[in-house]
C-alpha atoms as a PDB file:
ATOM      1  CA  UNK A   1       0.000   0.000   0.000  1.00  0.00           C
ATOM      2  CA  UNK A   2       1.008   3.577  -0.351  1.00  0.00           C
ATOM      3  CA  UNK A   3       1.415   3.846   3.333  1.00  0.00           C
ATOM      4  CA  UNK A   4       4.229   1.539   2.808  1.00  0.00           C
ATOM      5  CA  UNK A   5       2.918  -1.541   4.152  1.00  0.00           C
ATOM      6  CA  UNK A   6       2.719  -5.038   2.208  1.00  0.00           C
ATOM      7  CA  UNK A   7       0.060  -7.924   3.214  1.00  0.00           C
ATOM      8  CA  UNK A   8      -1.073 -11.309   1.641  1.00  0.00           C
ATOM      9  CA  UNK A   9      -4.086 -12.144   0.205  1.00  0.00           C
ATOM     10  CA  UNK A  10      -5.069 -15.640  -0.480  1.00  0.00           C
ATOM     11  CA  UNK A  11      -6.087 -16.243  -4.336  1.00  0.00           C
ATOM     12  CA  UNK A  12      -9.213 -18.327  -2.796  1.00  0.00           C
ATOM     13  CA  UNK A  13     -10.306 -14.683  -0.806  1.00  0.00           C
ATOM     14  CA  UNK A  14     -10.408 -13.107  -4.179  1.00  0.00           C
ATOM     15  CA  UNK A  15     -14.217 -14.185  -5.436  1.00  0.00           C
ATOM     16  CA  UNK A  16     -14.733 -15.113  -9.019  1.00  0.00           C
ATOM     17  CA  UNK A  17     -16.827 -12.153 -11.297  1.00  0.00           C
ATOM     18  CA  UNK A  18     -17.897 -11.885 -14.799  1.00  0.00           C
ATOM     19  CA  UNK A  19     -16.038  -9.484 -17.424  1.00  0.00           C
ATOM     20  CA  UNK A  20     -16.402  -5.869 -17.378  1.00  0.00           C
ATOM     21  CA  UNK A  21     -17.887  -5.622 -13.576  1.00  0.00           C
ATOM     22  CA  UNK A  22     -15.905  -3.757 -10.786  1.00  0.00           C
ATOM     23  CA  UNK A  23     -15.048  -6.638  -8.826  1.00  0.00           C
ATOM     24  CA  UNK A  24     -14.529  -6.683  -4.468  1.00  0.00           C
ATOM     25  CA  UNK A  25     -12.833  -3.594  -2.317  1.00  0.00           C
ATOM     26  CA  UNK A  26     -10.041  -5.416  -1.389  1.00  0.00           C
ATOM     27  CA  UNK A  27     -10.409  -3.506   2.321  1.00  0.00           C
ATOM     28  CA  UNK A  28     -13.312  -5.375   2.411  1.00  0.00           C
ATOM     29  CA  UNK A  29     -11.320  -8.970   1.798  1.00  0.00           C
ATOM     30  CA  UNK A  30      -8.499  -7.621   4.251  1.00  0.00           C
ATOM     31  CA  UNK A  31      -9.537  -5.119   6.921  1.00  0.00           C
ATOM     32  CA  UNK A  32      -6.322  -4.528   7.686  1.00  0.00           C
ATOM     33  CA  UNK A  33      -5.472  -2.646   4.280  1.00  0.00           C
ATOM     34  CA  UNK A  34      -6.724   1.310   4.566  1.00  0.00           C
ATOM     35  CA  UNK A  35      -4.876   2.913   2.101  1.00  0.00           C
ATOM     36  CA  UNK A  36      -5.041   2.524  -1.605  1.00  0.00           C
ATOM     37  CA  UNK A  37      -2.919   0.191  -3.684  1.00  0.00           C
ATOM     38  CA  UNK A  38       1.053   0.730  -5.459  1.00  0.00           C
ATOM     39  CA  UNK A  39       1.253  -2.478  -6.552  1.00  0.00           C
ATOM     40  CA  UNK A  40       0.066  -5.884  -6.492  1.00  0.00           C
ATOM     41  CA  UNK A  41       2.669  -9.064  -7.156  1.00  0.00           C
ATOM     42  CA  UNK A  42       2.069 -12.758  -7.204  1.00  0.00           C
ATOM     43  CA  UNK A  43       4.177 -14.612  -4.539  1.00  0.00           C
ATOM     44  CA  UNK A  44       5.023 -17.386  -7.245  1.00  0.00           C
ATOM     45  CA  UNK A  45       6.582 -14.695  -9.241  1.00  0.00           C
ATOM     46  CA  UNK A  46       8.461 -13.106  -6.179  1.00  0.00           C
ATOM     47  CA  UNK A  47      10.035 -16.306  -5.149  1.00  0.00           C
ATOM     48  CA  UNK A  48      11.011 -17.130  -8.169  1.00  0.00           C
ATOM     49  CA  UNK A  49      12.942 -13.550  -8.634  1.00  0.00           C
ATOM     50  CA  UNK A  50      14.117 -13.977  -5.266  1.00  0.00           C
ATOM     51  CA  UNK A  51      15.908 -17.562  -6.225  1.00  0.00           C
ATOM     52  CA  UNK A  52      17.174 -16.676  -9.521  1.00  0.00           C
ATOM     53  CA  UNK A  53      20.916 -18.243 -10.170  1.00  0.00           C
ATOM     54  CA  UNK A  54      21.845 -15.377 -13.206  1.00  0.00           C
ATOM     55  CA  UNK A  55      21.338 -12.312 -11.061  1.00  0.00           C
ATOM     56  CA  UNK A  56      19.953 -11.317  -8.275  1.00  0.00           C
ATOM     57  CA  UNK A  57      16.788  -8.649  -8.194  1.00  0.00           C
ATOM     58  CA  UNK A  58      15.650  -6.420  -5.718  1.00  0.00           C
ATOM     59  CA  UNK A  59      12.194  -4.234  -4.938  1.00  0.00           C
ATOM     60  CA  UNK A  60      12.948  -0.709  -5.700  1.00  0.00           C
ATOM     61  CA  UNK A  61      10.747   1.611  -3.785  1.00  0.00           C
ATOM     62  CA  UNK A  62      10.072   5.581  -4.230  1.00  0.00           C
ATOM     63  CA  UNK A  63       8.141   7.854  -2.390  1.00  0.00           C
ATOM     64  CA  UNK A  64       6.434  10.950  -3.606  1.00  0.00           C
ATOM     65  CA  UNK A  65       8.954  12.828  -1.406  1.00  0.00           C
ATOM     66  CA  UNK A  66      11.438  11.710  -3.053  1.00  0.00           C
ATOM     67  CA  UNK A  67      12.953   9.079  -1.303  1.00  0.00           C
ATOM     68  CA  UNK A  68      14.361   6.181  -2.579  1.00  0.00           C
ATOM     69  CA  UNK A  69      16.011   2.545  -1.932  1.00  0.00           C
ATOM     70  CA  UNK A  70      16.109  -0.913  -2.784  1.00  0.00           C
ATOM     71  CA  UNK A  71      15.026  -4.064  -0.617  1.00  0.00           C
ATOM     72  CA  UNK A  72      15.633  -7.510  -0.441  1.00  0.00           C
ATOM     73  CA  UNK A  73      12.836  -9.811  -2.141  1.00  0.00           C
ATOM     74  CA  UNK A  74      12.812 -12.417   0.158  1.00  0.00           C
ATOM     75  CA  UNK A  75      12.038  -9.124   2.927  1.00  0.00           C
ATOM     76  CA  UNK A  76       8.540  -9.204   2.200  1.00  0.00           C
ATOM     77  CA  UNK A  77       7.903 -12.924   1.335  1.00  0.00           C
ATOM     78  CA  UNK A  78       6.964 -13.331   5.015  1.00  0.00           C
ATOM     79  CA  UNK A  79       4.581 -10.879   5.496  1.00  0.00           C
ATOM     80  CA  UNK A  80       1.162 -11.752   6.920  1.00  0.00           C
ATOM     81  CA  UNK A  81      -2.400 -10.887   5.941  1.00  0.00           C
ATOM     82  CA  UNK A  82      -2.222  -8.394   8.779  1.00  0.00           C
ATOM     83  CA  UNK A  83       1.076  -6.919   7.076  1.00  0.00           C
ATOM     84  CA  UNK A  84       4.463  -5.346   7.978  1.00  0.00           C
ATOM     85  CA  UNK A  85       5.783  -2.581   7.121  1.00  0.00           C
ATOM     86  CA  UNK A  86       8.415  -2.489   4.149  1.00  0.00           C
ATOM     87  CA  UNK A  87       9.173   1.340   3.947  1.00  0.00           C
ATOM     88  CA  UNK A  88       9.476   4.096   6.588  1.00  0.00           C
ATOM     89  CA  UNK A  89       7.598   7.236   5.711  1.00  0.00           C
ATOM     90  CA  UNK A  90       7.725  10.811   6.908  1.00  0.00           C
ATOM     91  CA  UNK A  91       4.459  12.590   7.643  1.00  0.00           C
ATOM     92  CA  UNK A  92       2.899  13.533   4.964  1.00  0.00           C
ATOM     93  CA  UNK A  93       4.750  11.437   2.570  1.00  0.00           C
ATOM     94  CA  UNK A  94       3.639   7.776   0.683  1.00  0.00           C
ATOM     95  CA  UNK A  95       4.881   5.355  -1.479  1.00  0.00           C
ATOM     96  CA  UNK A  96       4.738   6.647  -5.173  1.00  0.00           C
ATOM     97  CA  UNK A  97       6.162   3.591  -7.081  1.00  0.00           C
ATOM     98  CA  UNK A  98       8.094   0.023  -6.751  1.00  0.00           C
ATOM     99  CA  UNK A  99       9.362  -2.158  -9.332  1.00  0.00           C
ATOM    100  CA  UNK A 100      11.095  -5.231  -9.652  1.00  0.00           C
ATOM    101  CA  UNK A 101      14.432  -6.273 -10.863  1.00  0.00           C
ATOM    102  CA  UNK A 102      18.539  -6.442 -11.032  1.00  0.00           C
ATOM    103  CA  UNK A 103      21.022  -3.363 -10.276  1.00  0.00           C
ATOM    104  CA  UNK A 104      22.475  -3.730 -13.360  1.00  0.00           C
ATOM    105  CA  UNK A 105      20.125  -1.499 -15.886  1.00  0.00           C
ATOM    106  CA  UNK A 106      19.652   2.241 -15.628  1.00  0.00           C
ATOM    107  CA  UNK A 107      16.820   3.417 -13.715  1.00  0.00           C
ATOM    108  CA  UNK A 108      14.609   6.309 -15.329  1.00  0.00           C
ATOM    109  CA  UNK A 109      12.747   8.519 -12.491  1.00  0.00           C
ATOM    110  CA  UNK A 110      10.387  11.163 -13.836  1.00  0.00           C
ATOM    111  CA  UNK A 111       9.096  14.124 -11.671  1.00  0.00           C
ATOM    112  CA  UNK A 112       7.159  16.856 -12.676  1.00  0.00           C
ATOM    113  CA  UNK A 113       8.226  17.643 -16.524  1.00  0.00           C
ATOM    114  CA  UNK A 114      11.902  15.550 -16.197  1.00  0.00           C
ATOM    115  CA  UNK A 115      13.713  12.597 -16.217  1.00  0.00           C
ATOM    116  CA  UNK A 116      16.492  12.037 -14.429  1.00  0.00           C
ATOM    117  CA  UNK A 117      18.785   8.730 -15.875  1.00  0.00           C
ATOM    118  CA  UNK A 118      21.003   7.057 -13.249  1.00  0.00           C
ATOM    119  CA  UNK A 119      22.333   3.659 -12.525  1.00  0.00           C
ATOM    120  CA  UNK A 120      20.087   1.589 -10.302  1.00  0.00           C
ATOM    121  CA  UNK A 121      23.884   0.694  -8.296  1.00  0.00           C
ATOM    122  CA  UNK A 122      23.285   4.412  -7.106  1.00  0.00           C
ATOM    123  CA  UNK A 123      20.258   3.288  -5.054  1.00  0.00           C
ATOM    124  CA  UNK A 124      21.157   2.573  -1.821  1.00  0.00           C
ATOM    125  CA  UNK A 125      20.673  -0.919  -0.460  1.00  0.00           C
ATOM    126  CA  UNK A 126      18.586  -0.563   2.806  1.00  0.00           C
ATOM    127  CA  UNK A 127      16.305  -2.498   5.648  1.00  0.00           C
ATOM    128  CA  UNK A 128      12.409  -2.581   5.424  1.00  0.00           C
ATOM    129  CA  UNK A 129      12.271   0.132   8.605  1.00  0.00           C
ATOM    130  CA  UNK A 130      14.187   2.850   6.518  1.00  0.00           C
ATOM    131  CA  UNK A 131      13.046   5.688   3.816  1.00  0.00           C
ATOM    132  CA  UNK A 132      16.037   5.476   1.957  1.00  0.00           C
ATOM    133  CA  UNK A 133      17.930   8.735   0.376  1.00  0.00           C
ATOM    134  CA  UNK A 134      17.274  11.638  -1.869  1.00  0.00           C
ATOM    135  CA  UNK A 135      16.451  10.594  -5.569  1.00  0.00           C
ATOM    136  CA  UNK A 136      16.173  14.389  -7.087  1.00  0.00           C
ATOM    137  CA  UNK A 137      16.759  17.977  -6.292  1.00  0.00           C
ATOM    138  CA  UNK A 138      13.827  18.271  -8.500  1.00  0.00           C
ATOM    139  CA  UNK A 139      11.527  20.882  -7.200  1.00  0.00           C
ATOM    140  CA  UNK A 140       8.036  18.633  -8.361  1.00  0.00           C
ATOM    141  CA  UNK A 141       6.989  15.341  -6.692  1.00  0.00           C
ATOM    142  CA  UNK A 142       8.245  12.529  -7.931  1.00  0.00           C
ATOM    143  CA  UNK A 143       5.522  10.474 -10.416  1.00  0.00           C
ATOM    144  CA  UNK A 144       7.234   7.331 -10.745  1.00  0.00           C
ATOM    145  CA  UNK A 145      10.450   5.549 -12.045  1.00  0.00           C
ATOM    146  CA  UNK A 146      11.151   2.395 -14.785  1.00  0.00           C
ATOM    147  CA  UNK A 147      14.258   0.597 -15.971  1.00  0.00           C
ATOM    148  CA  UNK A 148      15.880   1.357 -19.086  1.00  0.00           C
ATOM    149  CA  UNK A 149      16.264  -2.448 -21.045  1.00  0.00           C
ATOM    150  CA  UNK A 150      18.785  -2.740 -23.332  1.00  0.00           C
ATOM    151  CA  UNK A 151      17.873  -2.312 -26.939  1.00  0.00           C
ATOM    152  CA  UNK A 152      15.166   0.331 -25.987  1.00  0.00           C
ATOM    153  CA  UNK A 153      15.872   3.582 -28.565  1.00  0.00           C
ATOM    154  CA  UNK A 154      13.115   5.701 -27.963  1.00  0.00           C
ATOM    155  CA  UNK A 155      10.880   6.884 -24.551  1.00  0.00           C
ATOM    156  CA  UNK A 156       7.220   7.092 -24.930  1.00  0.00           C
ATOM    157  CA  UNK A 157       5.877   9.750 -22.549  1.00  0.00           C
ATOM    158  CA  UNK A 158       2.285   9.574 -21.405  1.00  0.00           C
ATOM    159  CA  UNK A 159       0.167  12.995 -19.263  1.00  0.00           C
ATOM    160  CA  UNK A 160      -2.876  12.289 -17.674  1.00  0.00           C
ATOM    161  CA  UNK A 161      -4.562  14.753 -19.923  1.00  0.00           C
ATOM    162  CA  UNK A 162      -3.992  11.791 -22.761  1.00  0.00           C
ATOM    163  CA  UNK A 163      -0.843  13.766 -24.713  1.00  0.00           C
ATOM    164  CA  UNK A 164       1.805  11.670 -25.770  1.00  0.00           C
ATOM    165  CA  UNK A 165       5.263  12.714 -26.603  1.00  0.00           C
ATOM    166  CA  UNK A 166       8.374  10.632 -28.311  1.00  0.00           C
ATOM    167  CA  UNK A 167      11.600  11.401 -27.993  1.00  0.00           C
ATOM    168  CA  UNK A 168      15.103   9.638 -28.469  1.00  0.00           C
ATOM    169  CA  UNK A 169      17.114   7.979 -25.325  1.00  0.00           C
ATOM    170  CA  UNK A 170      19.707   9.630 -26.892  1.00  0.00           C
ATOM    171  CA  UNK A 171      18.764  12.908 -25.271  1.00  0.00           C
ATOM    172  CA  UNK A 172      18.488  11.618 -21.861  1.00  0.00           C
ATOM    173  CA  UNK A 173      22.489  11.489 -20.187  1.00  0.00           C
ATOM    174  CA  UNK A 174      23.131   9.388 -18.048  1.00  0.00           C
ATOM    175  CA  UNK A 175      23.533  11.170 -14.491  1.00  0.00           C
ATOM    176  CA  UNK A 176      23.946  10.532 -10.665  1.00  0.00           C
ATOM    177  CA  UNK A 177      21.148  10.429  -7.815  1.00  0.00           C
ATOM    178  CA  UNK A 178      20.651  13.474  -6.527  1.00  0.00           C
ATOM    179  CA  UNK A 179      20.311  15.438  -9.890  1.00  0.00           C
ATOM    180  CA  UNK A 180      17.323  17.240 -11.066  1.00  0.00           C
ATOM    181  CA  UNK A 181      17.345  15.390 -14.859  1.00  0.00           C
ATOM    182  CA  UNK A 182      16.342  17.186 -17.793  1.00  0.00           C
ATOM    183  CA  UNK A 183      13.399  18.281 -19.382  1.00  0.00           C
ATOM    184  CA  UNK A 184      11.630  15.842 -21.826  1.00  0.00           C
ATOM    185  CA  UNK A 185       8.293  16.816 -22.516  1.00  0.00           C
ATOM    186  CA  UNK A 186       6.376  20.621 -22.401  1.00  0.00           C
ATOM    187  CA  UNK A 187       3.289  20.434 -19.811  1.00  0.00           C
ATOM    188  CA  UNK A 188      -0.281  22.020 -20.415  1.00  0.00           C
ATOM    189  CA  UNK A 189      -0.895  24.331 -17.617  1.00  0.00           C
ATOM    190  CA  UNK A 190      -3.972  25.094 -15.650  1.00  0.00           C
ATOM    191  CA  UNK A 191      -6.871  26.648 -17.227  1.00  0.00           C
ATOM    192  CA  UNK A 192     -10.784  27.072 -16.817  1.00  0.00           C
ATOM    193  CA  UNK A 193     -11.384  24.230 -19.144  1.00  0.00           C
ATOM    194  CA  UNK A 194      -9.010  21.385 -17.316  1.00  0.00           C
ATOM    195  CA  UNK A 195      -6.106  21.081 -14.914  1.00  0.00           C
ATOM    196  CA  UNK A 196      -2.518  21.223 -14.977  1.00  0.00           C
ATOM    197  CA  UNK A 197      -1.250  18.608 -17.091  1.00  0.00           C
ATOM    198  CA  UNK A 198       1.465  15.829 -15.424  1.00  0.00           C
ATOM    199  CA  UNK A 199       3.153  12.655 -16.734  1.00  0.00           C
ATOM    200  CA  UNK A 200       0.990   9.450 -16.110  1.00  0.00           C
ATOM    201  CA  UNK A 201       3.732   6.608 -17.453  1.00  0.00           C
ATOM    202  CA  UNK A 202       6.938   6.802 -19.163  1.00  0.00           C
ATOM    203  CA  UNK A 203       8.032   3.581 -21.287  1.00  0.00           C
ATOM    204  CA  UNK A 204      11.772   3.135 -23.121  1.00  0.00           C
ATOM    205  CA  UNK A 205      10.767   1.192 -26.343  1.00  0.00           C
ATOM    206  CA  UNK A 206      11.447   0.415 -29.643  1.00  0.00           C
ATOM    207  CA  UNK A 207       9.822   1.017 -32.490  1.00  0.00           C
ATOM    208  CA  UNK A 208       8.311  -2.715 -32.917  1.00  0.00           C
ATOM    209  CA  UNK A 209       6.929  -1.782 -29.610  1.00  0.00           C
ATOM    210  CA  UNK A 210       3.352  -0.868 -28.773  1.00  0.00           C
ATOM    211  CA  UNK A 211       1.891   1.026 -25.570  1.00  0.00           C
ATOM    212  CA  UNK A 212      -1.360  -0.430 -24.205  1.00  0.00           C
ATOM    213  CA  UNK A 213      -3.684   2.163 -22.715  1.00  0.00           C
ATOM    214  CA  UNK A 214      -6.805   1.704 -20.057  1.00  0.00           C
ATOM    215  CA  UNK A 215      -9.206   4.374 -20.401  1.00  0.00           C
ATOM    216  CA  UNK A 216     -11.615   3.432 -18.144  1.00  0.00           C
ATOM    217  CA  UNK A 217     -13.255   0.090 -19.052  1.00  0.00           C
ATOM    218  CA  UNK A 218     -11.377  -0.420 -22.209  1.00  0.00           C
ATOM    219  CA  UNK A 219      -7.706   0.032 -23.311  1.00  0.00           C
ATOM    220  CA  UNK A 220      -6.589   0.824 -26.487  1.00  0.00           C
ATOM    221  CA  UNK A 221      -3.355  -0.262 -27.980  1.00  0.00           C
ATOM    222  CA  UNK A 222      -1.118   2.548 -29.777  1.00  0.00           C
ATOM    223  CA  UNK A 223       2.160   0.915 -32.101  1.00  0.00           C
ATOM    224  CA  UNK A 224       5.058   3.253 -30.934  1.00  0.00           C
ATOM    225  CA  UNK A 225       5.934   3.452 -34.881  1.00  0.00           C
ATOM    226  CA  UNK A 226       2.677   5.509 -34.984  1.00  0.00           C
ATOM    227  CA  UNK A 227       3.791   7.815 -32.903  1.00  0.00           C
ATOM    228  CA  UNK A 228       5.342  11.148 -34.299  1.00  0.00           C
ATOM    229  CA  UNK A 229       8.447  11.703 -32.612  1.00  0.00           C
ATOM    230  CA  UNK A 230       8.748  15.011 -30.945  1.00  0.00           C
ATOM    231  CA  UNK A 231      11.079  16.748 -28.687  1.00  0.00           C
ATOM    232  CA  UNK A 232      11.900  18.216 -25.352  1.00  0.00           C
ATOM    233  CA  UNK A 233       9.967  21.157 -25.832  1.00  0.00           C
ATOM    234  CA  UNK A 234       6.539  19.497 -27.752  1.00  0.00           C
ATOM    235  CA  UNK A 235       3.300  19.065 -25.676  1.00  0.00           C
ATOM    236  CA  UNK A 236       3.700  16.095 -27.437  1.00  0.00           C
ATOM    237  CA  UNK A 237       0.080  14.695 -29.667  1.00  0.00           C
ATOM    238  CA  UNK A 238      -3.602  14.716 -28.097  1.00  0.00           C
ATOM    239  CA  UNK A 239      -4.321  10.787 -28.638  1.00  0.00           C
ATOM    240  CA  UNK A 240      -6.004   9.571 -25.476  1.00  0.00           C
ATOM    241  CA  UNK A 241      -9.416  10.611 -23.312  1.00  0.00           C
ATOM    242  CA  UNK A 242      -8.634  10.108 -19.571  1.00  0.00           C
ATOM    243  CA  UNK A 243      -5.530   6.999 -19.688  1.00  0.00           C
ATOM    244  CA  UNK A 244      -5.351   5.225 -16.270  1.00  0.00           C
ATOM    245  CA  UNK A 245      -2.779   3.112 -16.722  1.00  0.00           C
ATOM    246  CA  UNK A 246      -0.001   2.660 -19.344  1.00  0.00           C
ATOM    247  CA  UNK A 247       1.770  -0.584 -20.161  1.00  0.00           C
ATOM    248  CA  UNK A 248       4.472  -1.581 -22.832  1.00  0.00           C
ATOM    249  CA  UNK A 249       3.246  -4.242 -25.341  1.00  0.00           C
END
């Protein structure tokens, strides 16, 4: 949870429901969960990421703060449905992102209308009962963070207003942690007619890549070739109504 606590849920708690309906409050099927959802993992999957042989991966956590670190796996395998905590929060602040994996790719974190590029080795390698160290002297909140896979020549920038901008990894350096990063995409700002405009989901792809989009009830599927490529300064193209979520295809 954003509060920076993690829980189990049985599968068999989780009832069954047809296509398109809203499905259970999960603070109904745990009472102990009060805050909303960051993200939700199978166990299968964790263990097995946990007990890989090539590498070995960690659970890299960032708060809107700006605060950041990376955990052991196996730290949170244990937890019960009541929960633990797995990240130490100042007042105020909440958990803003995690992802999984090694500290061997470069880690993207975007805040406000930048991206700052660092190596994931630069996050520091804490316990569950710390909030880990500064990410950015950006002046915004951070949004969220994702790796950089090898192979990937482009980043796909999604707002929440539904503009999407392209641009080249090329123009991203590489940098250390505590840097502000640089600019990669111009933001509406506030008006009568809507609010000021943020970035939902950034995505490093190619262009065989696609983005899938929720908008509500339905996603839609955008090929990255499709998508003109812009620059540092473009508001980037009007092509979605009210994205949720953003996920590379």
């Amino acid at each position: 949870s954003n509060l920076g606590k993690v829980f189990r849920l049985p599968v068999s708690k989780i009832p069954l429901y047809a296509k398109g309906t809203n499905g259970a409050d999960i603070r109904i099927l745990n009472k102990y969960i009060t805050s909303n959802i960051v993200c939700a993992a199978r166990e299968e999957t964790l263990k097995k990421l946990a007990d890989s042989k090539k590498f070995k991966d960690y659970i890299f956590i960032v708060s809107k703060a700006g605060y950041i670190k990376k955990i052991d796996i196996d730290d949170v395998l244990t937890a019960p449905p009541s929960g633990f905590i797995f990240s130490k929060l100042d007042q105020g602040d909440f958990v803003q992102d995690i992802i999984f994996g090694p500290d061997k790719l470069d880690l993207l974190v975007y805040s406000g209308s930048k991206v700052l590029r660092m190596s994931s080795k630069e996050v520091p390698y804490l316990k569950r009962s710390t909030k880990g160290n500064r990410v950015s002297t950006a002046n915004a909140e951070i949004d969220g963070m994702n790796f950089l896979l090898p192979n990937m020549t482009d980043l796909v920038i999604v707002t929440k207003l539904g503009f999407v901008n392209r641009i080249p990894i090329s123009i991203l350096p590489k940098s250390n942690r505590g840097k502000a990063g640089v600019k990669v995409i111009k933001l509406i700002k506030a008006s009568k007619s809507h609010p000021a405009d943020s970035i939902l989901s950034i995505w490093p792809c190619s262009e065989k890549n696609s983005i899938v989009v929720t908008e509500g009830r339905s996603t839609k599927t955008i090929a990255v070739a499709d998508i003109p490529m812009g620059s540092t300064i473009s508001t980037g193209q009007e092509m979605l109504k009210n994205p949720i979520r953003v996920v590379l295809g």
